[in-house]
N, C-alpha and C. Protein backbone atom coordinates (compact mmCIF):
# COMPACT_ATOMS: atom_id res chain seq x y z
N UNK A 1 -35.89 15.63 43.58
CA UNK A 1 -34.70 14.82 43.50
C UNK A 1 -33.62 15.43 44.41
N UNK A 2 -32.57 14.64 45.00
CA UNK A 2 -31.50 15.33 45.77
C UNK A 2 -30.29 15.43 45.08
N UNK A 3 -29.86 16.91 45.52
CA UNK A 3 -28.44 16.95 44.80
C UNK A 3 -27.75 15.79 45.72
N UNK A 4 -26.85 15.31 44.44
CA UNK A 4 -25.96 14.48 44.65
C UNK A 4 -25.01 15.17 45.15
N UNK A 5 -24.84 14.71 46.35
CA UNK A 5 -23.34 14.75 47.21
C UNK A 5 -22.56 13.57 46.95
N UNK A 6 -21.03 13.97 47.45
CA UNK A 6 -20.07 12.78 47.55
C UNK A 6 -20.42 12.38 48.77
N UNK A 7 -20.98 13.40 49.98
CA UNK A 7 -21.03 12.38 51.23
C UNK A 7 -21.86 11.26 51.19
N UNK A 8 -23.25 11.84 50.83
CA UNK A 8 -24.32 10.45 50.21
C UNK A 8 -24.10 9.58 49.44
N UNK A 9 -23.14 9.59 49.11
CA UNK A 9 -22.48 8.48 48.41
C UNK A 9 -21.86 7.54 48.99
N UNK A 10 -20.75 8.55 49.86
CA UNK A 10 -19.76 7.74 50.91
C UNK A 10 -20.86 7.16 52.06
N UNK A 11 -22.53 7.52 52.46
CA UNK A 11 -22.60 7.10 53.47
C UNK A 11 -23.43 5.46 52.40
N UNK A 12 -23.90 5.77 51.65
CA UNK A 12 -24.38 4.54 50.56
C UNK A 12 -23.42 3.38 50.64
N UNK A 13 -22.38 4.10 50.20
CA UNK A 13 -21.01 2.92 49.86
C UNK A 13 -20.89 2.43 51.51
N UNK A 14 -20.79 2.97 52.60
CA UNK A 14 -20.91 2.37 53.66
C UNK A 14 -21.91 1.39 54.24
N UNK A 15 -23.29 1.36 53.99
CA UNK A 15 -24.08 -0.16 53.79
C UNK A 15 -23.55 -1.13 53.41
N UNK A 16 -23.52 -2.16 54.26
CA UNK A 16 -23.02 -3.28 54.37
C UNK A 16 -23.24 -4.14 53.01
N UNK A 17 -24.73 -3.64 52.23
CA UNK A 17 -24.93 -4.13 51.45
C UNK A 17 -24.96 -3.62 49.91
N UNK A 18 -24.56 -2.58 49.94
CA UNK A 18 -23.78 -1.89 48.86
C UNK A 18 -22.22 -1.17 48.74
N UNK A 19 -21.28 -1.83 49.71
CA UNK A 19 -20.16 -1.35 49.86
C UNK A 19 -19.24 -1.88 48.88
N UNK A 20 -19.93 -2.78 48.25
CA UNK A 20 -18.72 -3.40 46.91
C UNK A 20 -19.08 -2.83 45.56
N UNK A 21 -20.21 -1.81 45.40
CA UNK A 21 -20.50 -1.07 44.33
C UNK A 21 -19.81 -0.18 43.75
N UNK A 22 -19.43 -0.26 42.05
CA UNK A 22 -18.62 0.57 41.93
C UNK A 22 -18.91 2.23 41.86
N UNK A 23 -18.73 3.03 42.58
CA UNK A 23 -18.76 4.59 42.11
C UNK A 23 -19.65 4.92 41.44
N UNK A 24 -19.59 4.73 40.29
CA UNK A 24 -20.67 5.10 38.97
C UNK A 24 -21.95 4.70 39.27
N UNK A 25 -21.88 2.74 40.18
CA UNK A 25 -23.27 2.59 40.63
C UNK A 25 -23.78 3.56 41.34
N UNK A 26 -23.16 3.65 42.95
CA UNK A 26 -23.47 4.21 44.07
C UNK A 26 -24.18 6.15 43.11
N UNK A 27 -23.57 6.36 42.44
CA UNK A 27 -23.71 8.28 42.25
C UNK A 27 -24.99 7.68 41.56
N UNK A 28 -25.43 7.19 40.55
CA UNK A 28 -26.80 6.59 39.91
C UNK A 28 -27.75 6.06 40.98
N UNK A 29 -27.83 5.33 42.22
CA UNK A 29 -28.27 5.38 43.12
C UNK A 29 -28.38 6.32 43.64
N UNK A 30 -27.58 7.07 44.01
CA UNK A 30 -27.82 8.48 44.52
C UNK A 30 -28.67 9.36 44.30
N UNK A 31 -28.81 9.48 42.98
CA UNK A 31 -29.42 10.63 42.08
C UNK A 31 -30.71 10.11 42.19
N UNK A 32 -31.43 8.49 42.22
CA UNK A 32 -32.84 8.36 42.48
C UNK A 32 -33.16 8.59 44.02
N UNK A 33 -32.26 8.77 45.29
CA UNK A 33 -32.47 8.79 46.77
C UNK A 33 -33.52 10.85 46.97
N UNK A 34 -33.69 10.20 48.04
CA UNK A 34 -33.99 11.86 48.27
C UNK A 34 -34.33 12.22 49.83
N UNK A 35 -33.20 13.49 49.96
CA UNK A 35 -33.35 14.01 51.76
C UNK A 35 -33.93 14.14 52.17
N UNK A 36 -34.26 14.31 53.44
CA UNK A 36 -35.51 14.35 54.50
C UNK A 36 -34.55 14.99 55.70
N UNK A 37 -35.54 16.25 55.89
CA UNK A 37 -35.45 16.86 57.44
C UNK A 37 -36.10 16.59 58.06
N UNK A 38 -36.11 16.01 59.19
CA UNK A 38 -37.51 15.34 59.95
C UNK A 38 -37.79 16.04 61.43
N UNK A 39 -38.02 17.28 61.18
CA UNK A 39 -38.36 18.02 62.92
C UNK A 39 -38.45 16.87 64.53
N UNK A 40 -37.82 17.43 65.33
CA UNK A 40 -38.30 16.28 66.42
C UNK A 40 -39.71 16.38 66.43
N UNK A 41 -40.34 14.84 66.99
CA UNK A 41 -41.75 14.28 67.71
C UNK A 41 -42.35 14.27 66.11
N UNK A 42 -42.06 14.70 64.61
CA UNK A 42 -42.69 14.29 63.47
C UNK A 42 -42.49 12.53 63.44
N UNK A 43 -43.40 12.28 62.83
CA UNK A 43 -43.71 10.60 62.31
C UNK A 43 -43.18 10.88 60.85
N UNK A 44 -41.85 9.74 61.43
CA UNK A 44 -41.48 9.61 59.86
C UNK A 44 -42.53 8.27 58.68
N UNK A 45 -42.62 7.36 59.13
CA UNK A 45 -43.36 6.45 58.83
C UNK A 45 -44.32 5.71 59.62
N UNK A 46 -45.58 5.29 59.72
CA UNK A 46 -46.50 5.29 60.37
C UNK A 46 -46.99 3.47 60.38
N UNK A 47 -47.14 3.14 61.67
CA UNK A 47 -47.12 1.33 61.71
C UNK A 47 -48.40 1.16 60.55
N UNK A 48 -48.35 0.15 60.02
CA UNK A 48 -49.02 -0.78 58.95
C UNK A 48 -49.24 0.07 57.53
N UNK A 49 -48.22 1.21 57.39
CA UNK A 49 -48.06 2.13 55.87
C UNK A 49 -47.88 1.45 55.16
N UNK A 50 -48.04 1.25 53.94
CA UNK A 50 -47.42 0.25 52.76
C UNK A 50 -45.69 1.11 52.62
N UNK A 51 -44.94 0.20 52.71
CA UNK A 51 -43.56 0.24 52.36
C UNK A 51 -42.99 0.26 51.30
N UNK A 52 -42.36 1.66 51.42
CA UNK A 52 -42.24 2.27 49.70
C UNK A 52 -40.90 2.12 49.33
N UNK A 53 -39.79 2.10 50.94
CA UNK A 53 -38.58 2.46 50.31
C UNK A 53 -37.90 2.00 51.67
N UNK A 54 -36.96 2.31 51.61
CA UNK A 54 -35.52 2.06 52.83
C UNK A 54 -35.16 3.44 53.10
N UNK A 55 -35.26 3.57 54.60
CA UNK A 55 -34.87 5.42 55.21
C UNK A 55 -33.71 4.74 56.22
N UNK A 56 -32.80 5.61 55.66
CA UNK A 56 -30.85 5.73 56.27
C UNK A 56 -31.25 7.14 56.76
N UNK A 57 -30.50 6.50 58.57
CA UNK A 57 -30.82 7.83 59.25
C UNK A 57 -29.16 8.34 59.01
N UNK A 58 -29.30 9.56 58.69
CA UNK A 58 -28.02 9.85 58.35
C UNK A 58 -27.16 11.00 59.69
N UNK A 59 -28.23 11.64 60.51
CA UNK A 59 -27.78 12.09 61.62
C UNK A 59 -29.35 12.22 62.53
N UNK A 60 -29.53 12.16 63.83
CA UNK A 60 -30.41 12.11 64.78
C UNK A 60 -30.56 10.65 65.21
N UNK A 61 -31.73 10.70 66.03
CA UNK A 61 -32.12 9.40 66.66
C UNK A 61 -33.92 9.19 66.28
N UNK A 62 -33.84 7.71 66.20
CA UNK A 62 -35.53 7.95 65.74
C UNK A 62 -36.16 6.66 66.65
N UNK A 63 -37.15 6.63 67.20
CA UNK A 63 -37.23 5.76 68.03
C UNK A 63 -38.88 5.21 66.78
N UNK A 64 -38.85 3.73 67.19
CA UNK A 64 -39.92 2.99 66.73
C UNK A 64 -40.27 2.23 67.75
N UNK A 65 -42.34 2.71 67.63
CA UNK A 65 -42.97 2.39 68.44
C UNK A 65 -44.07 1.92 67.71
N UNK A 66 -44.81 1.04 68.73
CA UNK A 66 -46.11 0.38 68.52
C UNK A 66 -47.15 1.09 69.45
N UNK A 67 -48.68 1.61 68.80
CA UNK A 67 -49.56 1.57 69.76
C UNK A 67 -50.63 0.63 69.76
N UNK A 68 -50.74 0.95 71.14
CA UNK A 68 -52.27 -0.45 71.63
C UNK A 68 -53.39 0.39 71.21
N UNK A 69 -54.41 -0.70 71.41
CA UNK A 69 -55.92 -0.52 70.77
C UNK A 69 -56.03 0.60 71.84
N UNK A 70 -55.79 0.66 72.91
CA UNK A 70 -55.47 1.64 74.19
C UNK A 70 -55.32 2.73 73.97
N UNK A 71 -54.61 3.30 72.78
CA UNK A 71 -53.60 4.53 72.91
C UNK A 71 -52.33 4.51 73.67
N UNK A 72 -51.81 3.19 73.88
CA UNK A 72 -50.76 3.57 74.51
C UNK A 72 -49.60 3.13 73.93
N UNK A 73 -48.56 3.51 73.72
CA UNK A 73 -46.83 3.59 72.87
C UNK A 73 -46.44 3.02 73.82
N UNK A 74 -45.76 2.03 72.64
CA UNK A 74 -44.76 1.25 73.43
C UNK A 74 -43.42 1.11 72.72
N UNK A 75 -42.37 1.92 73.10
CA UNK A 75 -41.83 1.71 72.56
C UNK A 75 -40.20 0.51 72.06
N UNK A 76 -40.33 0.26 70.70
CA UNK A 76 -39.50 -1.20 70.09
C UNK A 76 -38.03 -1.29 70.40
N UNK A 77 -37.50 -0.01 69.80
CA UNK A 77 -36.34 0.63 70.12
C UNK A 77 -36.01 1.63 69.57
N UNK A 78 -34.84 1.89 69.70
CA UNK A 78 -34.05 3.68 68.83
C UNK A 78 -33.05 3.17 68.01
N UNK A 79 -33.17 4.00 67.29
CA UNK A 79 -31.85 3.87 66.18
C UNK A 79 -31.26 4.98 66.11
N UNK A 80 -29.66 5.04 65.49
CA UNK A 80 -29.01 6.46 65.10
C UNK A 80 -28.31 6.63 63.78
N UNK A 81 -27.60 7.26 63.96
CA UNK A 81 -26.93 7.82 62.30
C UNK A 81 -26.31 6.00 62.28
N UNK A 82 -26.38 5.84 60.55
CA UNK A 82 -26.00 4.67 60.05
C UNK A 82 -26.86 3.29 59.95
N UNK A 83 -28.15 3.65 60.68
CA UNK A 83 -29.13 2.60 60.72
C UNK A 83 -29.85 2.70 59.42
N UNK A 84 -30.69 1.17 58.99
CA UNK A 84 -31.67 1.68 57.87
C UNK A 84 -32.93 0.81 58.87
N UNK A 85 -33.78 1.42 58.31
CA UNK A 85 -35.20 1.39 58.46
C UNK A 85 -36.26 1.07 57.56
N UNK A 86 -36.75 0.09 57.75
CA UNK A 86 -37.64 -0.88 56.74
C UNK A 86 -37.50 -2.00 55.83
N UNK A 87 -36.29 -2.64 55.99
CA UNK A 87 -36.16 -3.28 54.91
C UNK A 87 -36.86 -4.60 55.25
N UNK A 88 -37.38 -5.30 56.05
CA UNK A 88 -38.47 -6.07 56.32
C UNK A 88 -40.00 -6.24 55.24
N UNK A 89 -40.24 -4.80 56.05
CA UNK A 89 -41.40 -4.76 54.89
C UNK A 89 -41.33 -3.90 53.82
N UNK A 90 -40.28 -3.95 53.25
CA UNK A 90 -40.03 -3.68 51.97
C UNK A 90 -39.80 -4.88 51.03
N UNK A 91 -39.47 -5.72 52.03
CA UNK A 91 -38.88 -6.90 50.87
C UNK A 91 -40.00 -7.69 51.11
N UNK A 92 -40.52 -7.95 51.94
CA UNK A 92 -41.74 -8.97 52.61
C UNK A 92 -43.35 -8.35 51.80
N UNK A 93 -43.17 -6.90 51.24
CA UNK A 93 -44.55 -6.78 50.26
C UNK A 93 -46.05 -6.06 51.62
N UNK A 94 -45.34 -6.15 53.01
CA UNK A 94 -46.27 -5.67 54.25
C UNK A 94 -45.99 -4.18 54.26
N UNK A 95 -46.72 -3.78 55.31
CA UNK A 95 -46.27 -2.61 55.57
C UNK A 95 -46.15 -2.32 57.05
N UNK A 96 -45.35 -1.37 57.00
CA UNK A 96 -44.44 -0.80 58.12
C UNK A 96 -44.63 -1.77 60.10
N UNK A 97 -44.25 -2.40 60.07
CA UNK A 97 -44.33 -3.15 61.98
C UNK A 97 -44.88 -1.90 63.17
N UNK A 98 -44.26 -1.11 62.86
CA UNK A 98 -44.55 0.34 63.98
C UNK A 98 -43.99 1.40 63.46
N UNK A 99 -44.33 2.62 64.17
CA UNK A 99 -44.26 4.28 63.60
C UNK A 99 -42.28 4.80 63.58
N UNK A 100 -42.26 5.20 63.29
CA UNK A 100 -40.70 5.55 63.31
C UNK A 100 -40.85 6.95 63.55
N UNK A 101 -40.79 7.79 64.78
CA UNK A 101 -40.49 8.96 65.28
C UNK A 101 -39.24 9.81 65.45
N UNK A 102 -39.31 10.82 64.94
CA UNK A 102 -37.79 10.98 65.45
C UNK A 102 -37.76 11.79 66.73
N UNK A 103 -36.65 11.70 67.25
CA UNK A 103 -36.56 11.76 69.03
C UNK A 103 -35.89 12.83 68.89
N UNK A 104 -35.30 13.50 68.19
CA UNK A 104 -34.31 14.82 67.71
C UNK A 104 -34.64 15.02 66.16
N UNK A 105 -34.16 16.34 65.88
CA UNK A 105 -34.01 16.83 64.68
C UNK A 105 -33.29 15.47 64.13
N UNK A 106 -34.01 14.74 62.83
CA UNK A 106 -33.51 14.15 61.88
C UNK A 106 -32.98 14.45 60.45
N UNK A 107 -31.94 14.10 59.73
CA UNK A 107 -31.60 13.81 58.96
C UNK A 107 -31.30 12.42 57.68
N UNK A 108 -32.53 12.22 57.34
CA UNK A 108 -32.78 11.00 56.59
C UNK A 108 -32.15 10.87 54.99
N UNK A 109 -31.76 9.87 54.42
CA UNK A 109 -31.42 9.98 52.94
C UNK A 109 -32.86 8.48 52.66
N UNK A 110 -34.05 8.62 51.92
CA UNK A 110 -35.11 8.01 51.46
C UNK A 110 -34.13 7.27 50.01
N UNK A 111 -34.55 5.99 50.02
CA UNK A 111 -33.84 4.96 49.25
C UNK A 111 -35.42 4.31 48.53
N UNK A 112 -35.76 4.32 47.39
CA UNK A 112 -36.86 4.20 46.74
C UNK A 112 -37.24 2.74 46.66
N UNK A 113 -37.97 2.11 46.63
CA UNK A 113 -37.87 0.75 46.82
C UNK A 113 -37.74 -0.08 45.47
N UNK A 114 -38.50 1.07 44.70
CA UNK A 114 -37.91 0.33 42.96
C UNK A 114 -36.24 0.85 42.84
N UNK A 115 -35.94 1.54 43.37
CA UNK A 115 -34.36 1.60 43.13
C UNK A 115 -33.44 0.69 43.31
N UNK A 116 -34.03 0.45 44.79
CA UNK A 116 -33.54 -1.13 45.03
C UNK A 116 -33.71 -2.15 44.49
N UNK A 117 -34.99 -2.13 43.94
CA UNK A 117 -35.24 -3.70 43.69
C UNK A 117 -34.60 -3.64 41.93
N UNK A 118 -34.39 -2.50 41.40
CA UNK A 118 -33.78 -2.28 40.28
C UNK A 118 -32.35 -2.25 40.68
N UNK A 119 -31.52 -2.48 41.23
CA UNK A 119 -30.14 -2.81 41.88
C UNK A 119 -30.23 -4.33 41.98
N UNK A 120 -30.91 -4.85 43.02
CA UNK A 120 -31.37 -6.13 43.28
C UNK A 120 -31.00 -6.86 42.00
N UNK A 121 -31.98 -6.83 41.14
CA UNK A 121 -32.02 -7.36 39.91
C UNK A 121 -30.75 -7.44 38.99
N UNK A 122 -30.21 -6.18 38.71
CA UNK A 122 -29.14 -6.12 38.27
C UNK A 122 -27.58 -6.71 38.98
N UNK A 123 -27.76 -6.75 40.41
CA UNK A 123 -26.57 -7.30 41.25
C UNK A 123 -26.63 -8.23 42.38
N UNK A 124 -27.06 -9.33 42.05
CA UNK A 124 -27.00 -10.34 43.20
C UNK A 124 -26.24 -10.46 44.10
N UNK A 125 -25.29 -9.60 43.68
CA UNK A 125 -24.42 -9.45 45.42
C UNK A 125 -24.86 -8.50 46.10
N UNK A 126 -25.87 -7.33 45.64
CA UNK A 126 -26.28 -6.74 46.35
C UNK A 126 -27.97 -7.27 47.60
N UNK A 127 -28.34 -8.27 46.57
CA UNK A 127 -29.15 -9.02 46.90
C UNK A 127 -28.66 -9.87 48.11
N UNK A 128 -27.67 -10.75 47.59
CA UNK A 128 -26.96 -11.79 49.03
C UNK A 128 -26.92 -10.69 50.32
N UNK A 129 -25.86 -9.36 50.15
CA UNK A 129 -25.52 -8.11 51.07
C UNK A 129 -26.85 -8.10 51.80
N UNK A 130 -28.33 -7.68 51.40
CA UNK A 130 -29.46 -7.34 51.72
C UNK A 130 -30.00 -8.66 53.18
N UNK A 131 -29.84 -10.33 52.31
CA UNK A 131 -30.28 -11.67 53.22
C UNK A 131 -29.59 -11.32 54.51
N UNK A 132 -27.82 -10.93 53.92
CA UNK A 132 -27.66 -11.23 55.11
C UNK A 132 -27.78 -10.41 56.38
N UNK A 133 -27.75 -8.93 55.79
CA UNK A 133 -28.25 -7.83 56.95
C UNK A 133 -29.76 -8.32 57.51
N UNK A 134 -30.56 -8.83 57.03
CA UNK A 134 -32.21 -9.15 56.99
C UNK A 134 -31.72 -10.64 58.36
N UNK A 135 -30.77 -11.15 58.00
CA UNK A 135 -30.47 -12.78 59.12
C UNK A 135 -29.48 -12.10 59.99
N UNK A 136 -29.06 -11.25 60.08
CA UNK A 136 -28.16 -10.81 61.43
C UNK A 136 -29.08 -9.98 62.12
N UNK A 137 -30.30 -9.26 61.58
CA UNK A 137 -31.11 -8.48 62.29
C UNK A 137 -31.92 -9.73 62.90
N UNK A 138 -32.34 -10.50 62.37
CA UNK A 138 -33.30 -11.75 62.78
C UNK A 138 -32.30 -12.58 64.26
N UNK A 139 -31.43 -12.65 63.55
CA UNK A 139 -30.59 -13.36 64.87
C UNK A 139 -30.31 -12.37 66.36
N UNK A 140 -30.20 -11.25 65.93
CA UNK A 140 -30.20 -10.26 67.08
C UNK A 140 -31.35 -9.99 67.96
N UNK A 141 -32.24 -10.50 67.42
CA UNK A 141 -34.01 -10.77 68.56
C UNK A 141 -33.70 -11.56 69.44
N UNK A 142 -34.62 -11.16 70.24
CA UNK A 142 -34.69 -12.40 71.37
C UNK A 142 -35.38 -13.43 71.23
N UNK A 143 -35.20 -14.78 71.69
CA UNK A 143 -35.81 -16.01 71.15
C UNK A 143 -37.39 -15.77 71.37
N UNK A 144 -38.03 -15.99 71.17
CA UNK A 144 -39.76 -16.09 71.45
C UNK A 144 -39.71 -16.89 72.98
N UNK A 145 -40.84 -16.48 73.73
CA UNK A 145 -41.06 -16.95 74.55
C UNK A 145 -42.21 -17.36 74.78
N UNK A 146 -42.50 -18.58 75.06
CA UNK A 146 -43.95 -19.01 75.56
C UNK A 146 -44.55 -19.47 76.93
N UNK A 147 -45.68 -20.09 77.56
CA UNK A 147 -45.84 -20.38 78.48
C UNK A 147 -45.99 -21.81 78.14
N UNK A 148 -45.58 -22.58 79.39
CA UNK A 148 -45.92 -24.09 78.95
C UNK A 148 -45.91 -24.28 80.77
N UNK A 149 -47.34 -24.86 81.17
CA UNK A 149 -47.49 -25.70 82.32
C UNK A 149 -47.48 -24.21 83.64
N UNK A 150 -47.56 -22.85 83.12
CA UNK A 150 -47.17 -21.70 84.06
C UNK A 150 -46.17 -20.98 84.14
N UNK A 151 -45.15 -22.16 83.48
CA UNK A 151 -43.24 -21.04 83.25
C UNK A 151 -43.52 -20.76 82.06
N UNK A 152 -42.52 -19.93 81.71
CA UNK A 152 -42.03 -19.25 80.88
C UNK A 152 -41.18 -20.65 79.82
N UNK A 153 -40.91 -20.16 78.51
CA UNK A 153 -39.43 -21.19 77.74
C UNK A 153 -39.65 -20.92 76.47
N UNK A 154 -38.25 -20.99 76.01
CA UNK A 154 -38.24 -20.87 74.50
C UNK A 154 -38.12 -21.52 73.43
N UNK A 155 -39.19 -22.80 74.05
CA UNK A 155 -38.96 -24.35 73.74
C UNK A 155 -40.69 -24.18 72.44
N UNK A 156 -40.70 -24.39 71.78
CA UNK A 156 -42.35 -24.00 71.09
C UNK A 156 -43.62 -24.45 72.01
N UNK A 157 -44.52 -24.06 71.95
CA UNK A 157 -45.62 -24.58 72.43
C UNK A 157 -46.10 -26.21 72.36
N UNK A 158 -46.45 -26.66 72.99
CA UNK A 158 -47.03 -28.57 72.94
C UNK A 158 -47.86 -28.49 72.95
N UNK A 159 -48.85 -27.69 73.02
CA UNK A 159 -50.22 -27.48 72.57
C UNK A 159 -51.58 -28.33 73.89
N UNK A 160 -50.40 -28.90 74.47
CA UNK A 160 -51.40 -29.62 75.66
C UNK A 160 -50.72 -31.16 75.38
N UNK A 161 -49.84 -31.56 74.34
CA UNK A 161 -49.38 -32.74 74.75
C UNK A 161 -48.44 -32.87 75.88
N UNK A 162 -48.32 -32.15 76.47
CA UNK A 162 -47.15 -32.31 77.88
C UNK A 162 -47.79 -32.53 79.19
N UNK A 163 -49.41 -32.71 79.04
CA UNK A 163 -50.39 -32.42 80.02
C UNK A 163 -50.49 -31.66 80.69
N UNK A 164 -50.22 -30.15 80.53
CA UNK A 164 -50.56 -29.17 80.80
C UNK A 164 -52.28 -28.68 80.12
């Protein structure tokens, strides 16, 4: 278990989606979280893991990557202090999209996924908080792109009704 700090608290209460929690919640949340030192080039979480919990990078950088049947990394992007990590397939029941590395000495606070979903339950505003971080991350992708007729567009596929 991690000693409870006030900073882990203050960085908790700073999630977009637990920032209206009162005190008493956030330190009870707290007390189920637990720290992580994460050496550089360690794998914090590994693509298609079953998803246990939500990891708040609390200082370093962690980059998430995919590999090919190849062996070869590609990497998705980086994140830094204040990001969370996983809540996709935490809530979606999958596991992990790609590996989460850290690129420097990390500092993680691990958020349990029954903790959450035991918050969840109890606070639907923490629930709404969660959709909407989950639809601003969704909206921040780039549209899909397909081929239709040789170009490129981000129009869906016609499947061959366009006579292509």
């Amino acid at each position: 278990m991690t000693k409870v700090t006030e900073t882990n608290t203050q960085v908790l209460a700073g999630l977009p989606f637990l920032g209206g929690l009162p005190e008493g919640e956030l330190l009870a949340l707290n007390r189920r979280c637990h720290a992580r030192h994460v050496p550089k080039g360690a794998t914090i979480f590994e693509e298609g893991a079953a998803a246990v919990g939500l990891f708040l990078i609390l200082e370093g950088r962690v980059k998430l990557v995919r590999t090919s049947e190849k062996g070869r990394e590609h990497v998705l992007h980086a994140e830094g202090a204040g990001a969370t990590l996983g809540e996709v397939p935490l809530f979606d029941g999958g596991g992990y999209l790609a590996s989460a590395i850290a690129v420097e000495a990390v500092h993680l606070l691990f958020i349990p996924g029954d903790a959450l979903f035991d918050l969840v339950r109890q606070r639907p505003d923490v629930a709404l908080g969660i959709i909407r971080v989950l639809a601003r991350k969704r909206s921040a992708l780039p549209a899909p792109t397909f081929a239709c007729r040789g170009r490129a567009t981000t129009s869906p596929p016609c499947w061959g009704r366009c006579g292509s």
